[in-house]
PDB file of N, CA and C in Angstrom:
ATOM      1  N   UNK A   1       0.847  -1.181   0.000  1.00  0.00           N
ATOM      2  CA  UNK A   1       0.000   0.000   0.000  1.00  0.00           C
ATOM      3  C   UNK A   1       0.890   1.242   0.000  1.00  0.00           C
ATOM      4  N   UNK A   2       0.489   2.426  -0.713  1.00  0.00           N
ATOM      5  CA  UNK A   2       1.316   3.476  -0.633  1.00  0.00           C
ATOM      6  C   UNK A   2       0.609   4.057   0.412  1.00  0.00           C
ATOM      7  N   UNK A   3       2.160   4.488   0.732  1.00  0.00           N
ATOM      8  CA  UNK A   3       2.290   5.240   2.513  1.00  0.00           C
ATOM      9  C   UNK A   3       1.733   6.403   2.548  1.00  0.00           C
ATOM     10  N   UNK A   4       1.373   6.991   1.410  1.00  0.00           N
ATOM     11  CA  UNK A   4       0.832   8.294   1.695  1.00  0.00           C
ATOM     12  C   UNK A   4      -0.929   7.776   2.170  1.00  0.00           C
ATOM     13  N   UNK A   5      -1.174   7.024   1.631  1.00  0.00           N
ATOM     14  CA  UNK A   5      -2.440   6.211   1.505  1.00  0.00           C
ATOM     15  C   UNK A   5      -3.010   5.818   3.060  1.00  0.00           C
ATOM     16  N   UNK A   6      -1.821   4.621   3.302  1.00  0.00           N
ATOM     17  CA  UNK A   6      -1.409   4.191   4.615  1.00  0.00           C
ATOM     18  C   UNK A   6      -2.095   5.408   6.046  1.00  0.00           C
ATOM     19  N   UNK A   7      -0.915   6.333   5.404  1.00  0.00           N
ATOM     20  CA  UNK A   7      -1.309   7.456   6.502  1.00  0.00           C
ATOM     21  C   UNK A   7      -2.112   8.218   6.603  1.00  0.00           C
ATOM     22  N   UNK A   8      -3.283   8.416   5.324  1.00  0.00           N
ATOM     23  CA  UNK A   8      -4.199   9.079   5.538  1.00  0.00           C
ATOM     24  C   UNK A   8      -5.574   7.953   6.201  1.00  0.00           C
ATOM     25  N   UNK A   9      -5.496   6.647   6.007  1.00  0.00           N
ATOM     26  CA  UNK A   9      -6.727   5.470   6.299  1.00  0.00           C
ATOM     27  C   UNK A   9      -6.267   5.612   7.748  1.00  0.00           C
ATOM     28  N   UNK A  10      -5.390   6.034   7.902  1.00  0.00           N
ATOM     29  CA  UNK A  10      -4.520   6.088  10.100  1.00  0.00           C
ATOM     30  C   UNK A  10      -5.464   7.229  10.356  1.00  0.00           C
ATOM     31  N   UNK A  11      -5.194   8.348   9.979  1.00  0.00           N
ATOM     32  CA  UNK A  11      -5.925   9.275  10.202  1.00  0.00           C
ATOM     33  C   UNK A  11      -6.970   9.466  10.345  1.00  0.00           C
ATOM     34  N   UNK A  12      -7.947   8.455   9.717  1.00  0.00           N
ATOM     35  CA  UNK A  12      -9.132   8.322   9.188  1.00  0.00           C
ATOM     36  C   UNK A  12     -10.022   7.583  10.259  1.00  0.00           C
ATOM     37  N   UNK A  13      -9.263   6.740  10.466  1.00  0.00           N
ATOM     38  CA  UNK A  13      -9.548   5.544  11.592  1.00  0.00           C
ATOM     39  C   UNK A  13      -9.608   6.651  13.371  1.00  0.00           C
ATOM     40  N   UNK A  14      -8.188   6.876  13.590  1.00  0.00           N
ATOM     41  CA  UNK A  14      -8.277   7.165  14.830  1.00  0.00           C
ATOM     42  C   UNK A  14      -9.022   8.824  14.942  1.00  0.00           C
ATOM     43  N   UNK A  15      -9.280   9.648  13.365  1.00  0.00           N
ATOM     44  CA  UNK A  15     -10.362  10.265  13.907  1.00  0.00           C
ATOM     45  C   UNK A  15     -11.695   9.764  14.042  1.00  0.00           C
ATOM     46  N   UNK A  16     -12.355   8.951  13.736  1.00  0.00           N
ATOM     47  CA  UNK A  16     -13.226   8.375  13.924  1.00  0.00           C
ATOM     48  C   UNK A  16     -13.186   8.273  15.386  1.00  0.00           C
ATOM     49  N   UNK A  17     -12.381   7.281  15.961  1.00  0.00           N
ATOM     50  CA  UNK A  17     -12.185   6.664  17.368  1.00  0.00           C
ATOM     51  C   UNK A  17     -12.466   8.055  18.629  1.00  0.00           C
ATOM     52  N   UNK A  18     -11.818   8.955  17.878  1.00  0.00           N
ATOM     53  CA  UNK A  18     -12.119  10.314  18.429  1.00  0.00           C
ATOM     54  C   UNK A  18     -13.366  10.958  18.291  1.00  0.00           C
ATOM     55  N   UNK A  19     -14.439  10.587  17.418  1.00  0.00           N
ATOM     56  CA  UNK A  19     -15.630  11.142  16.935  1.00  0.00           C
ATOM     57  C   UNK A  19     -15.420  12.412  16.792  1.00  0.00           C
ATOM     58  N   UNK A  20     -14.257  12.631  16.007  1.00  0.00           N
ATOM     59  CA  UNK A  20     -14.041  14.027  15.207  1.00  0.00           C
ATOM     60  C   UNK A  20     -14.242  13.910  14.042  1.00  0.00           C
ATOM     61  N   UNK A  21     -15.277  15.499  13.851  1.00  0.00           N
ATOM     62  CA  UNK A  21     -15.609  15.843  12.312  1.00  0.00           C
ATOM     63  C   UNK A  21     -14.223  15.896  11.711  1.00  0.00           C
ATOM     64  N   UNK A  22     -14.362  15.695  10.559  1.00  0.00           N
ATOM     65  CA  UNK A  22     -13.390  16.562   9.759  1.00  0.00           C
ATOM     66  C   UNK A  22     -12.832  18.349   9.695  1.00  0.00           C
ATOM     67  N   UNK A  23     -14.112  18.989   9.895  1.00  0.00           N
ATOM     68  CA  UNK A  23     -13.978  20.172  10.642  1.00  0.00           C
ATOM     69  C   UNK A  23     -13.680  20.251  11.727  1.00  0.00           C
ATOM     70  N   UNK A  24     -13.633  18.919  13.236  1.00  0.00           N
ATOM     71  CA  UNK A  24     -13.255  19.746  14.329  1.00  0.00           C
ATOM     72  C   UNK A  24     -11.850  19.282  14.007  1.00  0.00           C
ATOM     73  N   UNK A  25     -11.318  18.406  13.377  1.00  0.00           N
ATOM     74  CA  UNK A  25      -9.784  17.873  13.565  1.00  0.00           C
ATOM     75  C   UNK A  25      -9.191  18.768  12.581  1.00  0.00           C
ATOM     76  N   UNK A  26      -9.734  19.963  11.493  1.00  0.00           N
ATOM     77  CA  UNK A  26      -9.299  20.569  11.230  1.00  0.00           C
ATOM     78  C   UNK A  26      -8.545  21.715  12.106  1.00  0.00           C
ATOM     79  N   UNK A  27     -10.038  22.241  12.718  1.00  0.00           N
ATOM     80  CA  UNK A  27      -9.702  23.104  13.629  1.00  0.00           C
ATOM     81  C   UNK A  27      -8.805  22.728  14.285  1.00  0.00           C
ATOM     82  N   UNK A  28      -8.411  21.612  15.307  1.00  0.00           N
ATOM     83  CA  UNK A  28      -7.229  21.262  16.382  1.00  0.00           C
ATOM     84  C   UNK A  28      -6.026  21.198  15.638  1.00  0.00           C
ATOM     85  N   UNK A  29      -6.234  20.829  14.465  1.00  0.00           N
ATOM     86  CA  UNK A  29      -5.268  20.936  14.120  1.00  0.00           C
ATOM     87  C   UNK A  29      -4.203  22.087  13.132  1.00  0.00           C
ATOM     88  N   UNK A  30      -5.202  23.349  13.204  1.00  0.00           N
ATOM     89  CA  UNK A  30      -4.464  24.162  12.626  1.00  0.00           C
ATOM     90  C   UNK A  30      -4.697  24.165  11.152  1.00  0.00           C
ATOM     91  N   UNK A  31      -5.850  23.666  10.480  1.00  0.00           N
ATOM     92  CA  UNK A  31      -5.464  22.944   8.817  1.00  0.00           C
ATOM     93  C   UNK A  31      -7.140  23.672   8.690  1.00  0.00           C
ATOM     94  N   UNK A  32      -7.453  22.883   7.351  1.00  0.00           N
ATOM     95  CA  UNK A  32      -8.547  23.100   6.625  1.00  0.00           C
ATOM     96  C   UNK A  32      -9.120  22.149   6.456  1.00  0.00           C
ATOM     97  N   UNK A  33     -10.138  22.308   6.137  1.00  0.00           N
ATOM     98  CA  UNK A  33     -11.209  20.764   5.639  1.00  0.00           C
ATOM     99  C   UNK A  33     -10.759  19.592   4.349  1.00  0.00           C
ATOM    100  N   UNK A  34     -10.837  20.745   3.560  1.00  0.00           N
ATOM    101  CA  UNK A  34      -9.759  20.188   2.184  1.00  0.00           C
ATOM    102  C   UNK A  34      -8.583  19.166   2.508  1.00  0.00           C
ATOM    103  N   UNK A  35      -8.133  20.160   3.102  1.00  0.00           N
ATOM    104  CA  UNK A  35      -6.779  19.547   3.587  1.00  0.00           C
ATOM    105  C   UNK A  35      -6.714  18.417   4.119  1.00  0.00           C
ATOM    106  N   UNK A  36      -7.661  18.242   5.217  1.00  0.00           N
ATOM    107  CA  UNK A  36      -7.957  17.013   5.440  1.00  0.00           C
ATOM    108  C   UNK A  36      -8.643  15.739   5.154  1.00  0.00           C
ATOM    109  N   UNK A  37      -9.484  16.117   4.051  1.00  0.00           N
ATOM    110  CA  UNK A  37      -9.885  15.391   3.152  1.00  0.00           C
ATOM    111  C   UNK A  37      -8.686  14.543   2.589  1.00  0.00           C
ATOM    112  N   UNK A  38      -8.052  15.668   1.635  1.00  0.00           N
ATOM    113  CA  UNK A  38      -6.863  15.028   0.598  1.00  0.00           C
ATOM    114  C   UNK A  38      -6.305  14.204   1.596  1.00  0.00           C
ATOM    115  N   UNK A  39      -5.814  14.689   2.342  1.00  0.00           N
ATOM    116  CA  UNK A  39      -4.955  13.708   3.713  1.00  0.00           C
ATOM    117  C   UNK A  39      -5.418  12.295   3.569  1.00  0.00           C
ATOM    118  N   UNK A  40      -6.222  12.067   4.502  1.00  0.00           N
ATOM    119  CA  UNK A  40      -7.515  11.179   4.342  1.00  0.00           C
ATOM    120  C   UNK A  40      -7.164  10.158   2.935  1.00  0.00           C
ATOM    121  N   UNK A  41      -7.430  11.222   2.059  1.00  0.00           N
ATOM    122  CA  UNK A  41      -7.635  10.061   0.554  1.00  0.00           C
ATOM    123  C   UNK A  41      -6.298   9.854  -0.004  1.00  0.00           C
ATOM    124  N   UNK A  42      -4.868  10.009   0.644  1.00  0.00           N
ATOM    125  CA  UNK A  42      -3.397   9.722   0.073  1.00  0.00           C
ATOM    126  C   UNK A  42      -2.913  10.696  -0.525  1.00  0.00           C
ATOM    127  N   UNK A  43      -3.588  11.875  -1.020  1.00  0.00           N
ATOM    128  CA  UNK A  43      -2.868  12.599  -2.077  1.00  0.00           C
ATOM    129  C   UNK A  43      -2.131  13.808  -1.972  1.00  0.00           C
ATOM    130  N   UNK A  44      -1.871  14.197  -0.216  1.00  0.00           N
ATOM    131  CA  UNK A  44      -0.756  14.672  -0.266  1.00  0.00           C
ATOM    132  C   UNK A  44       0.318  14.054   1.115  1.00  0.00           C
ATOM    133  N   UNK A  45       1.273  14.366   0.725  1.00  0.00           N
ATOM    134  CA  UNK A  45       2.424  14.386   1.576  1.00  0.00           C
ATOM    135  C   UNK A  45       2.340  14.925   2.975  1.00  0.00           C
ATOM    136  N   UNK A  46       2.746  14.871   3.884  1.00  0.00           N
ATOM    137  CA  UNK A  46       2.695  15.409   5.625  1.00  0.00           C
ATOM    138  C   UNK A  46       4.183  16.335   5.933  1.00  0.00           C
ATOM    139  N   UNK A  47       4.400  17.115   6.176  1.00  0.00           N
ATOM    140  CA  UNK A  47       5.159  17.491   7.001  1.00  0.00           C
ATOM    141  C   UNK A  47       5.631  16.765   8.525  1.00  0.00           C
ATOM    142  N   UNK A  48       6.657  16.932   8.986  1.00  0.00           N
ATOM    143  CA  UNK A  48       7.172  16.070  10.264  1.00  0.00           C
ATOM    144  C   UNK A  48       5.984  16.819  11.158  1.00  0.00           C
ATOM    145  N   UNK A  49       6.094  18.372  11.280  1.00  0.00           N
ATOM    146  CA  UNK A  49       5.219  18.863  12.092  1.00  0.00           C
ATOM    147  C   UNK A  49       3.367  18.657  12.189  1.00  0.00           C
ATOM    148  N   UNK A  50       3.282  18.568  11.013  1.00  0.00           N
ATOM    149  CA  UNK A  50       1.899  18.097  10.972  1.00  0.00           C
ATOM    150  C   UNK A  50       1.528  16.727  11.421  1.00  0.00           C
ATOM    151  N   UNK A  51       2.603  16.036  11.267  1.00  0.00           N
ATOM    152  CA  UNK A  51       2.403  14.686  11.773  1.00  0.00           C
ATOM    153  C   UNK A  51       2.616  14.359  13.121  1.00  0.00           C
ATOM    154  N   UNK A  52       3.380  14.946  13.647  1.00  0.00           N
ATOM    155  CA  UNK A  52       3.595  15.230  15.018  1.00  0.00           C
ATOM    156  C   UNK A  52       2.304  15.855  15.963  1.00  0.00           C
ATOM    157  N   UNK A  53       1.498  17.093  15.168  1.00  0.00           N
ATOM    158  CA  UNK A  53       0.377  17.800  15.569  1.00  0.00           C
ATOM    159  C   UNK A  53      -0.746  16.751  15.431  1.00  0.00           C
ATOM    160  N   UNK A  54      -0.974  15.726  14.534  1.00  0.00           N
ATOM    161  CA  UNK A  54      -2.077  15.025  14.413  1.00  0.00           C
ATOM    162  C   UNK A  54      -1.687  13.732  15.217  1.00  0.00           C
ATOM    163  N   UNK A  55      -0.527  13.095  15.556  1.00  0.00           N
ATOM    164  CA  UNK A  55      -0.593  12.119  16.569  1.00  0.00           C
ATOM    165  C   UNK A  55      -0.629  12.761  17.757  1.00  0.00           C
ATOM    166  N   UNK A  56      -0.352  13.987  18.486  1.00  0.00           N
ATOM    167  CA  UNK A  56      -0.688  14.764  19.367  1.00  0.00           C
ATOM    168  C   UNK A  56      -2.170  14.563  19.680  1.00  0.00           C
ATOM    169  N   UNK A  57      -3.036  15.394  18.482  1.00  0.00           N
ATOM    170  CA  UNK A  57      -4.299  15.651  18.741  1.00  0.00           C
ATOM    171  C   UNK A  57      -5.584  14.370  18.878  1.00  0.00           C
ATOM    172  N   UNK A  58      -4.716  13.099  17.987  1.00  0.00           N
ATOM    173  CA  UNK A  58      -5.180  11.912  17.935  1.00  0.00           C
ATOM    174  C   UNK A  58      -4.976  11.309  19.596  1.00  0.00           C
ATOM    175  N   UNK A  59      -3.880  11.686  20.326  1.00  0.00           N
ATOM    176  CA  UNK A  59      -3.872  10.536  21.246  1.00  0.00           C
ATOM    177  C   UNK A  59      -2.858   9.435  21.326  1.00  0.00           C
ATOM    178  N   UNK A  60      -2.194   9.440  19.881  1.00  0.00           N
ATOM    179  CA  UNK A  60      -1.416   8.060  19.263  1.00  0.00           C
ATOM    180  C   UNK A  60      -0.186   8.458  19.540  1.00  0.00           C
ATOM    181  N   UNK A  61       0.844   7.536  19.593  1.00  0.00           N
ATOM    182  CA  UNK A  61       1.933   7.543  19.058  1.00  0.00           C
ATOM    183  C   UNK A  61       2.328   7.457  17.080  1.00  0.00           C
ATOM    184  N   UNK A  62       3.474   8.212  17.368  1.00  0.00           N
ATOM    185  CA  UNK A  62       3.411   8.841  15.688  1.00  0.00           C
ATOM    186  C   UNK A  62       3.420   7.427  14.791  1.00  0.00           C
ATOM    187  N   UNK A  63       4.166   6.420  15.093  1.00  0.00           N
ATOM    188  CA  UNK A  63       3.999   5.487  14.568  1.00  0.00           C
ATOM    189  C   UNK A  63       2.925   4.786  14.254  1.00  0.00           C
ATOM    190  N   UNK A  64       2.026   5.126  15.093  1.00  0.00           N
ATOM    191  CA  UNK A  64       0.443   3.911  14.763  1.00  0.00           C
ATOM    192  C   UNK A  64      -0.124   4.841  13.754  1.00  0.00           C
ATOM    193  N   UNK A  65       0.497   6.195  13.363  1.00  0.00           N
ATOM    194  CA  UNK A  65      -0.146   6.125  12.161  1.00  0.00           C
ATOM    195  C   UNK A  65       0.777   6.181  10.474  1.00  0.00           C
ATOM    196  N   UNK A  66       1.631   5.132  10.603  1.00  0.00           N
ATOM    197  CA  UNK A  66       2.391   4.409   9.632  1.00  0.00           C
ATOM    198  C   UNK A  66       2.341   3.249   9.981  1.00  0.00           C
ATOM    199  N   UNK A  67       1.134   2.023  10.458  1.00  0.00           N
ATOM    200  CA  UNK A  67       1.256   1.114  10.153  1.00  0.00           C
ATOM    201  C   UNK A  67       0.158   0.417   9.259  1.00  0.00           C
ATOM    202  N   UNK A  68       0.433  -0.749   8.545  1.00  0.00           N
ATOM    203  CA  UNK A  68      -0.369  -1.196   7.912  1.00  0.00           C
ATOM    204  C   UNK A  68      -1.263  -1.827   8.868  1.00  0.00           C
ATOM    205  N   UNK A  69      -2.568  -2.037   9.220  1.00  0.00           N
ATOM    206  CA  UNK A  69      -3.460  -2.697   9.504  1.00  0.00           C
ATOM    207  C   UNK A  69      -4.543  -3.072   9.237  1.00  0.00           C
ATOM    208  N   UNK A  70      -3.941  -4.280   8.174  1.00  0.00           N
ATOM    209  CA  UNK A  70      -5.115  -5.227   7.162  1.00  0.00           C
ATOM    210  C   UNK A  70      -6.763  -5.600   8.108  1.00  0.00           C
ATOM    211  N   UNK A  71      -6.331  -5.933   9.360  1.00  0.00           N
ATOM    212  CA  UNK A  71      -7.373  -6.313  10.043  1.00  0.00           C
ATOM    213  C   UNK A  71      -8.168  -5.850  10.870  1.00  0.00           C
ATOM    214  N   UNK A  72      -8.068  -4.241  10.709  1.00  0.00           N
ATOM    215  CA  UNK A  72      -8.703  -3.043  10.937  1.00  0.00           C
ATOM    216  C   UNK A  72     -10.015  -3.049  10.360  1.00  0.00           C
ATOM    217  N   UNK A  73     -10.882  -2.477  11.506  1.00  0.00           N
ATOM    218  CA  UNK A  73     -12.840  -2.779  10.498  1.00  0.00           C
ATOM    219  C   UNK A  73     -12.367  -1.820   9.253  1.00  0.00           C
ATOM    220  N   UNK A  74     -12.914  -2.009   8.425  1.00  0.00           N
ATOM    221  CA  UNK A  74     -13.010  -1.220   7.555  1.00  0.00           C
ATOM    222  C   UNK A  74     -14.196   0.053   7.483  1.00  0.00           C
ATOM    223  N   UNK A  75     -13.757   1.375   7.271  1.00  0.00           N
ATOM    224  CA  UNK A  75     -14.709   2.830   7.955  1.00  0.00           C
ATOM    225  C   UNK A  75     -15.552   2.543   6.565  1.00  0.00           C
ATOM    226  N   UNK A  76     -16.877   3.091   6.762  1.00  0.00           N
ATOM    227  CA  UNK A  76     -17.650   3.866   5.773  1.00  0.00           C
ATOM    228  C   UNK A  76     -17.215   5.358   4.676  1.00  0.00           C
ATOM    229  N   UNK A  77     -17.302   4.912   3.492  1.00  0.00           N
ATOM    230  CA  UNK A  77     -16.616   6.151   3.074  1.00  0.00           C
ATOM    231  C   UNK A  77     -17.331   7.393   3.642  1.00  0.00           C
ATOM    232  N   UNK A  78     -18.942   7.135   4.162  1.00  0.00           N
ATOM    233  CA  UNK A  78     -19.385   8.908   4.230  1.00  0.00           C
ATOM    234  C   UNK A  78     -20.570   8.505   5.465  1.00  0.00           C
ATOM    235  N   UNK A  79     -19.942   8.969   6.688  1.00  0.00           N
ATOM    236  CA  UNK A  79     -20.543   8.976   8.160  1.00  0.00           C
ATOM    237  C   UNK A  79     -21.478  10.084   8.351  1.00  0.00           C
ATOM    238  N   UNK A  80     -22.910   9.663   8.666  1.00  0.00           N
ATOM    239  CA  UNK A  80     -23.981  10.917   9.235  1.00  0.00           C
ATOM    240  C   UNK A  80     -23.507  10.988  10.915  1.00  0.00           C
ATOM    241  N   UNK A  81     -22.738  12.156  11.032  1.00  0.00           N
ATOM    242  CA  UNK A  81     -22.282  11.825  12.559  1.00  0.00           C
ATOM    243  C   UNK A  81     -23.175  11.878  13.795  1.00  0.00           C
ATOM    244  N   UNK A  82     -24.462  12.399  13.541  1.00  0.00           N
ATOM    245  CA  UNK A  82     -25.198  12.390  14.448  1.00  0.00           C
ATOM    246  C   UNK A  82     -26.019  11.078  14.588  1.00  0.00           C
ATOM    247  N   UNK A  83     -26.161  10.015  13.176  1.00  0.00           N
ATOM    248  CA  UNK A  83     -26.871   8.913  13.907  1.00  0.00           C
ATOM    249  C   UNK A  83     -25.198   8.125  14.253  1.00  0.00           C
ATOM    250  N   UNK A  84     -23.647   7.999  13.578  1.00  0.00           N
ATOM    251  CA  UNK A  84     -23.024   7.718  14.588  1.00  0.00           C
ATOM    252  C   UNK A  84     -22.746   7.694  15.389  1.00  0.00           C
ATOM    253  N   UNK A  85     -23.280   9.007  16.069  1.00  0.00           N
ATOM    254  CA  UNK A  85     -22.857   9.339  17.648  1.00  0.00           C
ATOM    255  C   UNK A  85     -23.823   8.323  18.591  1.00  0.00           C
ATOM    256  N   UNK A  86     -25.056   8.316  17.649  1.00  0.00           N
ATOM    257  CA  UNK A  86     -26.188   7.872  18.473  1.00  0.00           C
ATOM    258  C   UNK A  86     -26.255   6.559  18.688  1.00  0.00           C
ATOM    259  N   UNK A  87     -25.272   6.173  17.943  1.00  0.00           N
ATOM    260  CA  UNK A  87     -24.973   4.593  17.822  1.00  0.00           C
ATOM    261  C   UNK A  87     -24.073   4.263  18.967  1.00  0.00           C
ATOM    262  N   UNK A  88     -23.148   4.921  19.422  1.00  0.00           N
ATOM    263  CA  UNK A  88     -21.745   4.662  20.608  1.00  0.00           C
ATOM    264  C   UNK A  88     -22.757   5.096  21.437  1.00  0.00           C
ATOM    265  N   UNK A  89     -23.723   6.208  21.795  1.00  0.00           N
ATOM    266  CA  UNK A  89     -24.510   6.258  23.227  1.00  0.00           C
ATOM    267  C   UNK A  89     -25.321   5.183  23.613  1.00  0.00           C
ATOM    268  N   UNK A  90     -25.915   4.753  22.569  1.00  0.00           N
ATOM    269  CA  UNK A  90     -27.201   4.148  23.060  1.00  0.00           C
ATOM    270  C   UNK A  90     -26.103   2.896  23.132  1.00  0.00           C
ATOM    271  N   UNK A  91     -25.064   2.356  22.759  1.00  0.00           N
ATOM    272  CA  UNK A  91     -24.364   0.724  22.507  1.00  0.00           C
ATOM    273  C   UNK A  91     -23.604   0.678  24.147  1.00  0.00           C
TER     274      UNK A  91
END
């Protein structure tokens, strides 16, 4: 898998785990929506600092988000976050 790829499905995952929009992990993180989109979908590159700021804001160590993990659920490409949310309260 390409690593740019890699690291945006990391991103993808442990914002989820966080039940962050794409807009609030923008906001924490200093970035844009866009931005985090592309992230997200492989197609751009990270800076050390940005990567550093998003395993920060994630919780993670920088490494868990460069690893491959085949046996990871696989996310929905497009989350209504309010019946997700409603799904972790009521579960």
């Amino acid at each position: 898998m390409d690593i740019k790829k890699m690291f945006g499905n990391n991103v993808k995952y442990y914002r989820y785990q966080k039940k962050y929009t794409q807009e609030r992990f923008a906001e924490l993180t200093n970035s844009n929506t866009t931005y985090i989109s592309d992230i997200e979908n492989g197609k751009y590159s990270v800076s050390f600092d940005k990567i550093a700021k998003f395993a920060e804001v994630l919780n993670v160590q920088v490494f868990e988000l460069f690893i491959d993990n085949k046996s990871r659920v696989k996310l929905p490409r497009r989350v209504d976050m309010n019946k997700w949310q409603l799904v972790f309260i009521i579960s």
